[in-house]
PDB file of N, CA and C in Angstrom:
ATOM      1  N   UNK A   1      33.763 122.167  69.528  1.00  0.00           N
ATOM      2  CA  UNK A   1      34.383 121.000  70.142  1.00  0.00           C
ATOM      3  C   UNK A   1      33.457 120.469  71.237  1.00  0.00           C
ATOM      4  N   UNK A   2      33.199 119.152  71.145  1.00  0.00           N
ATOM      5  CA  UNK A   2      32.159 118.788  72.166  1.00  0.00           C
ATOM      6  C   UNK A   2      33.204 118.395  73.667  1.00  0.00           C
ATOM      7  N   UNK A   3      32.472 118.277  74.453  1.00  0.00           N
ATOM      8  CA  UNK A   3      33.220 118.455  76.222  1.00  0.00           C
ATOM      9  C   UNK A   3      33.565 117.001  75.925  1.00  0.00           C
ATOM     10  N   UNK A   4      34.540 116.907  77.034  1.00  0.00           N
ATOM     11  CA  UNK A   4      34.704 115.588  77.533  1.00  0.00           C
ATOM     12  C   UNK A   4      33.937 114.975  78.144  1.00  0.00           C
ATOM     13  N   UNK A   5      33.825 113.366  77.771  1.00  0.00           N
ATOM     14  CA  UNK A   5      33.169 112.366  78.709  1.00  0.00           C
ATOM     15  C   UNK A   5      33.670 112.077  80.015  1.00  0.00           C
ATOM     16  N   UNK A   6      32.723 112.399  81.543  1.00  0.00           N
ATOM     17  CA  UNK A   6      33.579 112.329  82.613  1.00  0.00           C
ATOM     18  C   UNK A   6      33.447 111.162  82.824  1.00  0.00           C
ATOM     19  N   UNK A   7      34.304 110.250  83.484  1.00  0.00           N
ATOM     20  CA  UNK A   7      34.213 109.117  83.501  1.00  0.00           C
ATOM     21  C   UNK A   7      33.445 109.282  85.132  1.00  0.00           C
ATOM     22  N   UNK A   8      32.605 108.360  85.839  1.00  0.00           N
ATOM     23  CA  UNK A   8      32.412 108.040  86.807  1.00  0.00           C
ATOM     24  C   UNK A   8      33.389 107.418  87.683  1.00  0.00           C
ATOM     25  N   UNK A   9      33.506 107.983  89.247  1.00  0.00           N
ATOM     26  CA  UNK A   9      34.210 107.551  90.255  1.00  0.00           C
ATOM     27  C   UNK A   9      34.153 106.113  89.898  1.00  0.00           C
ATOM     28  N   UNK A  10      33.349 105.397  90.221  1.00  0.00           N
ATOM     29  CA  UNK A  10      33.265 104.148  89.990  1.00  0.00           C
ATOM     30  C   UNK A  10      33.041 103.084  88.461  1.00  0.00           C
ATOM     31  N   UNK A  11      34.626 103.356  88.162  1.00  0.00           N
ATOM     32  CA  UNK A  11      34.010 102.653  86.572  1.00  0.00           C
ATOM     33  C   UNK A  11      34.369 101.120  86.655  1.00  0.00           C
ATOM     34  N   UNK A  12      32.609 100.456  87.267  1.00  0.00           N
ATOM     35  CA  UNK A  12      32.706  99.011  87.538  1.00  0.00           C
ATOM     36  C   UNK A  12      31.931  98.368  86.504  1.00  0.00           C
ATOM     37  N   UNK A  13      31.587  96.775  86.842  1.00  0.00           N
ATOM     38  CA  UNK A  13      30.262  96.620  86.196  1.00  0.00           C
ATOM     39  C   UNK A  13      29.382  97.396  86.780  1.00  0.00           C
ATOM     40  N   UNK A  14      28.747  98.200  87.982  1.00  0.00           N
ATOM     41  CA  UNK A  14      27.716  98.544  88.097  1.00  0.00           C
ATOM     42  C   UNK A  14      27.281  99.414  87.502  1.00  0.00           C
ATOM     43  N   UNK A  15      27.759 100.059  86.728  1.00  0.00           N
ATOM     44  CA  UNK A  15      27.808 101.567  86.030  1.00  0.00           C
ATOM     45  C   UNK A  15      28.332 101.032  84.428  1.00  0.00           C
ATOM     46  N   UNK A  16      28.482 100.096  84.220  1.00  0.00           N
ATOM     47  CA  UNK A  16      29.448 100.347  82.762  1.00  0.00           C
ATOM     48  C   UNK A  16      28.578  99.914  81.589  1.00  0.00           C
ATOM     49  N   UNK A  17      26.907  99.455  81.898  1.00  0.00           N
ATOM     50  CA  UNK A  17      25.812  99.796  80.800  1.00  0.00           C
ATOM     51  C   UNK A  17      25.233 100.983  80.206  1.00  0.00           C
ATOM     52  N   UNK A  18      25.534 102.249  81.493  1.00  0.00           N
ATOM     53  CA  UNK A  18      25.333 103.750  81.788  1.00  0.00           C
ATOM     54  C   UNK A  18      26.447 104.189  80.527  1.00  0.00           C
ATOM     55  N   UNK A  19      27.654 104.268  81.376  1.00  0.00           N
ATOM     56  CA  UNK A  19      28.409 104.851  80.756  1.00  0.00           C
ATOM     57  C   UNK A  19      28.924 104.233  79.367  1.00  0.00           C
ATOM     58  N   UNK A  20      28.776 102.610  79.107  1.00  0.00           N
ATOM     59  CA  UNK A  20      28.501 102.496  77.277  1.00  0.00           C
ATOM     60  C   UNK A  20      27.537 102.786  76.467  1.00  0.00           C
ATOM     61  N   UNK A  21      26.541 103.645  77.132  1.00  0.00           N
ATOM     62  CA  UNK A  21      25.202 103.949  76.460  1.00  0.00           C
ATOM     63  C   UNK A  21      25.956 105.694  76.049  1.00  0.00           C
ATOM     64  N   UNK A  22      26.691 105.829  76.769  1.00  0.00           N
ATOM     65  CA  UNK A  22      27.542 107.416  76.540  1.00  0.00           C
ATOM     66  C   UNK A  22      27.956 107.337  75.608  1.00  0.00           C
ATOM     67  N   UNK A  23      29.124 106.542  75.834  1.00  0.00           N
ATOM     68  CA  UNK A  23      30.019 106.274  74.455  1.00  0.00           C
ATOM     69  C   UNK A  23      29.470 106.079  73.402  1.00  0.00           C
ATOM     70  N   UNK A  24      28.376 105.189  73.258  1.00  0.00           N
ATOM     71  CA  UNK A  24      28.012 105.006  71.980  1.00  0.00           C
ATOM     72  C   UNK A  24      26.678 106.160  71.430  1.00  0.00           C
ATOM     73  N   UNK A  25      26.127 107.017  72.449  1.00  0.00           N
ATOM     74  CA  UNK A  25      25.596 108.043  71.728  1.00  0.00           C
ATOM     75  C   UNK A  25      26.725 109.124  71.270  1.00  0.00           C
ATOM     76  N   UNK A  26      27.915 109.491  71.825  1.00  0.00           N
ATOM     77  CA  UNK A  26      29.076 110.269  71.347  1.00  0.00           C
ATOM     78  C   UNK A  26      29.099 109.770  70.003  1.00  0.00           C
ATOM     79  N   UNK A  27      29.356 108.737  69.849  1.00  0.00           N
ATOM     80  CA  UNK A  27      29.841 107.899  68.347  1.00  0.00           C
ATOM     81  C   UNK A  27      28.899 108.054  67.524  1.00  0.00           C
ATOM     82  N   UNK A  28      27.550 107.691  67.759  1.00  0.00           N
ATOM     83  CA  UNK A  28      26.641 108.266  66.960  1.00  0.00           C
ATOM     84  C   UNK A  28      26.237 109.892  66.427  1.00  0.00           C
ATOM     85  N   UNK A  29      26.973 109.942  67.372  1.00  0.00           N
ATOM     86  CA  UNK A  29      26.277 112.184  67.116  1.00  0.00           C
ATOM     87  C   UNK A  29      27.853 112.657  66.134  1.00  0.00           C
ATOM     88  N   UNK A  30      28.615 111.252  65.826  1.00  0.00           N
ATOM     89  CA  UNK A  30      29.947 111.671  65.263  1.00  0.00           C
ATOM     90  C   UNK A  30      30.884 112.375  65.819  1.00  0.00           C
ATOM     91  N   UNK A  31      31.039 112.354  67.112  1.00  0.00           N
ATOM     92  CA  UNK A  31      31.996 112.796  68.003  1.00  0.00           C
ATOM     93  C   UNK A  31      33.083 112.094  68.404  1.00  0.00           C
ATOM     94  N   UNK A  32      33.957 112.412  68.755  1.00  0.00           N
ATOM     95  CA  UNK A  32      34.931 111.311  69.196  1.00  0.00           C
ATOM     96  C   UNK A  32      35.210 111.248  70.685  1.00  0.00           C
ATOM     97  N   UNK A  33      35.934 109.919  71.180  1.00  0.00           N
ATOM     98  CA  UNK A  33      35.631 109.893  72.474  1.00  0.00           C
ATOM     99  C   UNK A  33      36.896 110.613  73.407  1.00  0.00           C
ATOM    100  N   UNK A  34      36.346 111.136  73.692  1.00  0.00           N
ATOM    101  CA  UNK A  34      37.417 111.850  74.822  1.00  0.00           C
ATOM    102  C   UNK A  34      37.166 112.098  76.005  1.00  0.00           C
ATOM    103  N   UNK A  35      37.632 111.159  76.873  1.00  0.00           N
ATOM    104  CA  UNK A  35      37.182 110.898  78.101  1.00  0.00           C
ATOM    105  C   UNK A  35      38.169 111.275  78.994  1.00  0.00           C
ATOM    106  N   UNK A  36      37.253 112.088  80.684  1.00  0.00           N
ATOM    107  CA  UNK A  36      38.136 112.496  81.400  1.00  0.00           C
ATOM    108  C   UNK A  36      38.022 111.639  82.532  1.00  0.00           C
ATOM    109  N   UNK A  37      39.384 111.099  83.125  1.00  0.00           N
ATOM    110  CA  UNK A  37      38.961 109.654  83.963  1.00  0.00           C
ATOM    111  C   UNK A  37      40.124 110.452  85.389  1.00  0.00           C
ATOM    112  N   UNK A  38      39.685 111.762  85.517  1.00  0.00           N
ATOM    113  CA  UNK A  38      40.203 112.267  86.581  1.00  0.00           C
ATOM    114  C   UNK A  38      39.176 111.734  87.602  1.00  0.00           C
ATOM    115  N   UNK A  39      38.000 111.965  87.776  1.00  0.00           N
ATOM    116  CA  UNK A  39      37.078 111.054  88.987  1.00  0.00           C
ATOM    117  C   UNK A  39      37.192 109.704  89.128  1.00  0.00           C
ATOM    118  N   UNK A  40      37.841 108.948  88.612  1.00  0.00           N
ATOM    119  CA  UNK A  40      38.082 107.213  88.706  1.00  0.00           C
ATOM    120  C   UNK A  40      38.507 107.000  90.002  1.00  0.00           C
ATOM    121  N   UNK A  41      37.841 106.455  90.885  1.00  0.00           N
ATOM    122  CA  UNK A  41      38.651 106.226  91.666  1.00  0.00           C
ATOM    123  C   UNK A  41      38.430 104.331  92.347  1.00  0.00           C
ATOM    124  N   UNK A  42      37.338 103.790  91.496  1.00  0.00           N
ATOM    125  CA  UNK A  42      37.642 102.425  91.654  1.00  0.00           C
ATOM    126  C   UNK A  42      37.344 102.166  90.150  1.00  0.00           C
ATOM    127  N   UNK A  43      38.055 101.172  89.794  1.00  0.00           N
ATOM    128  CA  UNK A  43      38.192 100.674  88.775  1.00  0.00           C
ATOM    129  C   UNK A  43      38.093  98.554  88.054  1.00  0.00           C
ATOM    130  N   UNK A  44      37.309  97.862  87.629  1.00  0.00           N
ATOM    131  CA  UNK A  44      37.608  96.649  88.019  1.00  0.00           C
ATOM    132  C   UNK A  44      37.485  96.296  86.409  1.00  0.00           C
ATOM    133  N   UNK A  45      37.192  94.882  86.263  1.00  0.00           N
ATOM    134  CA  UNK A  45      37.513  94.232  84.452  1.00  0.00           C
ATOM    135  C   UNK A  45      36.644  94.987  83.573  1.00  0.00           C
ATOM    136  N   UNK A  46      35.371  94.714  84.177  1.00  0.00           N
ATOM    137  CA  UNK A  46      34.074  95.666  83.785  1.00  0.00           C
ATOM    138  C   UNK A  46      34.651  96.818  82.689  1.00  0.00           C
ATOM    139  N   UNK A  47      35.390  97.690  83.846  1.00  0.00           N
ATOM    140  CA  UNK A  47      35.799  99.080  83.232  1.00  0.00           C
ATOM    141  C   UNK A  47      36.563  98.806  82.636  1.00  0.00           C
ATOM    142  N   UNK A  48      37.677  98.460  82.969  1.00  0.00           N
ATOM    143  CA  UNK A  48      39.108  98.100  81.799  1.00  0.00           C
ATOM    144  C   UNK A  48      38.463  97.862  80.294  1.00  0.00           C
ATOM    145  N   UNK A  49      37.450  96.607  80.243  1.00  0.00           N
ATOM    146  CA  UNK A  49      37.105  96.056  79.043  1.00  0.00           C
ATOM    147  C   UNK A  49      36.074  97.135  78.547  1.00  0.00           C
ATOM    148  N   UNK A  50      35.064  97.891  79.101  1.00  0.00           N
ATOM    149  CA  UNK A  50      35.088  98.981  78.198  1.00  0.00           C
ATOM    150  C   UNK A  50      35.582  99.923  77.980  1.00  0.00           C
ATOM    151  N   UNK A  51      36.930 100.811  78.578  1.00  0.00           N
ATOM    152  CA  UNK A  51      37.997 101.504  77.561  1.00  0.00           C
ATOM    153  C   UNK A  51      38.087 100.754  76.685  1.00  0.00           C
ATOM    154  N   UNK A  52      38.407  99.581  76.608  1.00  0.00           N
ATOM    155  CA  UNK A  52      39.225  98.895  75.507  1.00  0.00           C
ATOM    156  C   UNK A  52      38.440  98.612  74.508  1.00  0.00           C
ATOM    157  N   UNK A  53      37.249  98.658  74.823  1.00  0.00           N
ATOM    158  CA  UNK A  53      35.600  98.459  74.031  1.00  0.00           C
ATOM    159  C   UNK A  53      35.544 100.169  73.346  1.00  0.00           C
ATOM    160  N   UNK A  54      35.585 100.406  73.562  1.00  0.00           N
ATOM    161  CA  UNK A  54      35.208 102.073  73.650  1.00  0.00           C
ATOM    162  C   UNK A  54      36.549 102.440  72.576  1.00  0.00           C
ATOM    163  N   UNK A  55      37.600 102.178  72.439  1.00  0.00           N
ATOM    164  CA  UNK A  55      38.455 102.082  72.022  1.00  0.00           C
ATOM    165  C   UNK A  55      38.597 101.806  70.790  1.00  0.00           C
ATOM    166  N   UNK A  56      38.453 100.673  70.860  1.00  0.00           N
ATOM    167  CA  UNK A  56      38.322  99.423  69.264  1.00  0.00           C
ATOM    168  C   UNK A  56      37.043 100.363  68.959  1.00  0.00           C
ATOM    169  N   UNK A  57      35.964 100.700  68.820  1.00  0.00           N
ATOM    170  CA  UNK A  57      34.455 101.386  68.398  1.00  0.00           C
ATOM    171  C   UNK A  57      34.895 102.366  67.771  1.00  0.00           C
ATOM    172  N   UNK A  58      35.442 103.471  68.484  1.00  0.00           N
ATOM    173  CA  UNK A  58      36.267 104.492  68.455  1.00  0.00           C
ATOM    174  C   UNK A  58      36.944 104.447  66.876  1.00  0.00           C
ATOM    175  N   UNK A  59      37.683 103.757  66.846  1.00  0.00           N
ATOM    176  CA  UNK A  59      38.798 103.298  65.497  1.00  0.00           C
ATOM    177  C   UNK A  59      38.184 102.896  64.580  1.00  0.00           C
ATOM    178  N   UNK A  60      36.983 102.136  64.568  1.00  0.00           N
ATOM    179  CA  UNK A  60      36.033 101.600  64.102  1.00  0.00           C
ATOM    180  C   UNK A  60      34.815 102.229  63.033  1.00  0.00           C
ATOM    181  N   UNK A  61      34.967 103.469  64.265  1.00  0.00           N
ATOM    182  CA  UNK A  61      33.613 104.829  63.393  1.00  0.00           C
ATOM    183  C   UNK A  61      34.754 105.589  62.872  1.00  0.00           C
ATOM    184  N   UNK A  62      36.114 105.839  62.921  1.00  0.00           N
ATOM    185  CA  UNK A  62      37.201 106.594  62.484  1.00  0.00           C
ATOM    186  C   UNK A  62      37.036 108.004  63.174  1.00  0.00           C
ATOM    187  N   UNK A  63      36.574 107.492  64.585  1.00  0.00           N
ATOM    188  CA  UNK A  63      36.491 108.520  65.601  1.00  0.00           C
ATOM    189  C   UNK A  63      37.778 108.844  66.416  1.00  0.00           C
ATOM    190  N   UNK A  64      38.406 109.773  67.013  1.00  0.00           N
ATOM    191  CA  UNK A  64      38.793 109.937  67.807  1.00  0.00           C
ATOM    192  C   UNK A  64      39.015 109.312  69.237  1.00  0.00           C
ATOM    193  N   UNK A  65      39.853 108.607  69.764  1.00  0.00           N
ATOM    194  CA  UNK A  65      39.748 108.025  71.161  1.00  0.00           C
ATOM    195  C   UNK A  65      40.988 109.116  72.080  1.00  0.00           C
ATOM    196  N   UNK A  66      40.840 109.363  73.098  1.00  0.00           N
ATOM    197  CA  UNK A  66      41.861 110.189  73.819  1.00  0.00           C
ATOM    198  C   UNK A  66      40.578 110.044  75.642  1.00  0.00           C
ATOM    199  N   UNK A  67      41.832 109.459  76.596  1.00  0.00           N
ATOM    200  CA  UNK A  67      41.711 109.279  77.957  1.00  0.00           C
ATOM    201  C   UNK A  67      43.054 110.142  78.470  1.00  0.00           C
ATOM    202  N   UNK A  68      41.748 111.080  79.108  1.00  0.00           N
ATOM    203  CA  UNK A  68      42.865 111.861  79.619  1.00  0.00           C
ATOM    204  C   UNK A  68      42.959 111.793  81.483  1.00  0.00           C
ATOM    205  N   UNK A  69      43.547 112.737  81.956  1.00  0.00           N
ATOM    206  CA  UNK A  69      43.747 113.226  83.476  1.00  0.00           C
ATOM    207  C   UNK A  69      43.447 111.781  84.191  1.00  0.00           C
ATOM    208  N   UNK A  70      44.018 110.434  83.965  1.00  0.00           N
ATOM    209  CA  UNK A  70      43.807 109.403  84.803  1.00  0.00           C
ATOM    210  C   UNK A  70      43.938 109.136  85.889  1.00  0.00           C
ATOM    211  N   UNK A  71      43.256 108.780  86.901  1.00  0.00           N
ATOM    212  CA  UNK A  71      43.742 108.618  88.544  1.00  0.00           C
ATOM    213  C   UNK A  71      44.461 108.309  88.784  1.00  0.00           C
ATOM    214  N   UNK A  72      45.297 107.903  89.757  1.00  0.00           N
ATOM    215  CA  UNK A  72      45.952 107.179  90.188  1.00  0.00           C
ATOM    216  C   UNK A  72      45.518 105.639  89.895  1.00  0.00           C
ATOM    217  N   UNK A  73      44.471 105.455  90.341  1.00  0.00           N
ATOM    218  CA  UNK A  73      43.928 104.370  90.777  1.00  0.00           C
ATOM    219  C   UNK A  73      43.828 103.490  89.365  1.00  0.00           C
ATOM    220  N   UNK A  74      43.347 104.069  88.607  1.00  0.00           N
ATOM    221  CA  UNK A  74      42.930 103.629  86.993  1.00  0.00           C
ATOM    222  C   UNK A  74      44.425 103.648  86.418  1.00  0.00           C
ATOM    223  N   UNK A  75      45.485 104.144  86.329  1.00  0.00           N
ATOM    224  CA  UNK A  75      46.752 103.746  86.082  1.00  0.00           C
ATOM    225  C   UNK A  75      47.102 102.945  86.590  1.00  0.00           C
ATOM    226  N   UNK A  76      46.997 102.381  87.736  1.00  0.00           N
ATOM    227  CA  UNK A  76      47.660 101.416  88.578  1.00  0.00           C
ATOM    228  C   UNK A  76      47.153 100.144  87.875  1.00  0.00           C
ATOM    229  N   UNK A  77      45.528 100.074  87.941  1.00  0.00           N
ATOM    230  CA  UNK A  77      44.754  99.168  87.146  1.00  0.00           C
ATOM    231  C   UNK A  77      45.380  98.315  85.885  1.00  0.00           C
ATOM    232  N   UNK A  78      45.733  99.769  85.090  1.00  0.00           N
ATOM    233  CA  UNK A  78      46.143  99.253  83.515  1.00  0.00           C
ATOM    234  C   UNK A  78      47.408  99.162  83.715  1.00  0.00           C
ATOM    235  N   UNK A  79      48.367  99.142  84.644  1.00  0.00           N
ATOM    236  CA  UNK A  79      49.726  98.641  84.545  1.00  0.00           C
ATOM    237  C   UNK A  79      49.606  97.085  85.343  1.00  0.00           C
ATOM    238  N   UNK A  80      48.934  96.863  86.260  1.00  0.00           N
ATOM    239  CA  UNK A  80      48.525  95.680  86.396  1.00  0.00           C
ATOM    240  C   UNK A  80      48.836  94.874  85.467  1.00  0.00           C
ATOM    241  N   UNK A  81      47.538  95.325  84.664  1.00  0.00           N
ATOM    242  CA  UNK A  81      46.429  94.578  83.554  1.00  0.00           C
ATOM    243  C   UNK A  81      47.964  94.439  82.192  1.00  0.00           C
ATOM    244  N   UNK A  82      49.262  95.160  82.578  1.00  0.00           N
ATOM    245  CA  UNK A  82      50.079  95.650  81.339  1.00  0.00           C
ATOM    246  C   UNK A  82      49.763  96.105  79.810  1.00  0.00           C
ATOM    247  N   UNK A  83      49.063  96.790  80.747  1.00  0.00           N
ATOM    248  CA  UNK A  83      48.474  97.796  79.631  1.00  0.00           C
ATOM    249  C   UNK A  83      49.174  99.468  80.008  1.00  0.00           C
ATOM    250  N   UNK A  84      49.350 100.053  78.630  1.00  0.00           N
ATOM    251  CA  UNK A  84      49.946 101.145  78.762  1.00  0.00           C
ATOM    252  C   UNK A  84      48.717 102.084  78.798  1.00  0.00           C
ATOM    253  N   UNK A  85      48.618 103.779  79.053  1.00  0.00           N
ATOM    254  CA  UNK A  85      48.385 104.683  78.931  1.00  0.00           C
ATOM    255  C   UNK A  85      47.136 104.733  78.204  1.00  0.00           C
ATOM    256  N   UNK A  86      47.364 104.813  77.129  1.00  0.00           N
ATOM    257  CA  UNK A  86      46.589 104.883  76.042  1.00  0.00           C
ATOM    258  C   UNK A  86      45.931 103.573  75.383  1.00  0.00           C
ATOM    259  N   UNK A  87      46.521 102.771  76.213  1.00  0.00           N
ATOM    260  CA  UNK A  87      45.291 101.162  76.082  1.00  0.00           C
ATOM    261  C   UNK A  87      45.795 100.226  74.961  1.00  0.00           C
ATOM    262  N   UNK A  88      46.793 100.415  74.956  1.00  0.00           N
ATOM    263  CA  UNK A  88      47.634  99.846  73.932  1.00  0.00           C
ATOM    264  C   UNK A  88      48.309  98.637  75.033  1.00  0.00           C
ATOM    265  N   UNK A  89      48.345  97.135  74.655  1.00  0.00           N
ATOM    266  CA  UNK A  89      49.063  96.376  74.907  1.00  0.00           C
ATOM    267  C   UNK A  89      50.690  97.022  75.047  1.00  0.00           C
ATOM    268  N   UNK A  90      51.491  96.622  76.468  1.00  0.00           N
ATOM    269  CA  UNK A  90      53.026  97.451  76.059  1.00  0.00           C
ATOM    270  C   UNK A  90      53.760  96.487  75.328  1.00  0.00           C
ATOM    271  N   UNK A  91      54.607  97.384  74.416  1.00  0.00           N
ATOM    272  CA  UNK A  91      55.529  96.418  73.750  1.00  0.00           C
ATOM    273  C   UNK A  91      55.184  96.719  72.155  1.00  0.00           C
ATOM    274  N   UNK A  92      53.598  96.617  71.961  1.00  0.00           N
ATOM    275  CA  UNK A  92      53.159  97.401  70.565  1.00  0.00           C
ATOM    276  C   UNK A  92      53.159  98.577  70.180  1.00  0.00           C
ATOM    277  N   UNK A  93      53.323  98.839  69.142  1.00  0.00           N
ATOM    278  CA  UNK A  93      52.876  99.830  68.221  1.00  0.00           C
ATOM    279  C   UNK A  93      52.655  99.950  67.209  1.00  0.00           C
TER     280      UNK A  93
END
């Protein structure tokens, strides 16, 4: 089982060419993404739109997606944004 992807404290634009260069070597080595977004502790569109990037890819390679141990801060974000948990628009399924 390969480790989890830690997410960076700061998942902004300043960081989110870094950390999609992650994701998409995971996807390539045929892994699925499983990311730990317990260090999040700022969060802005940047980041949102690549979970959600990371996500759709994910489904895409018929990989695995799973975000786990979320901050505070990064929940707050995606209930904002009304987005649930698992990055799903609420209301769908």
């Amino acid at each position: 089982m390969t480790p989890a992807i830690e997410l960076p404290a700061e998942l902004t634009i300043y960081n989110a060419a870094a950390t999609g260069a992650l994701f998409a070597a995971r996807l390539a080595e045929g892994g699925d993404l499983d990311l730990d977004a317990s260090a999040v502790t700022e969060v802005d569109a940047a980041g949102i739109q690549l979970l959600l990037a990371g996500r759709r890819h994910a489904a895409a390679w018929e990989r695995g997606f799973s975000l786990r141990h979320a901050s505070t801060e990064l929940q707050s974000a995606l209930v904002l944004l009304g987005l649930s948990f698992d990055g799903m628009p609420e209301g769908t399924q």
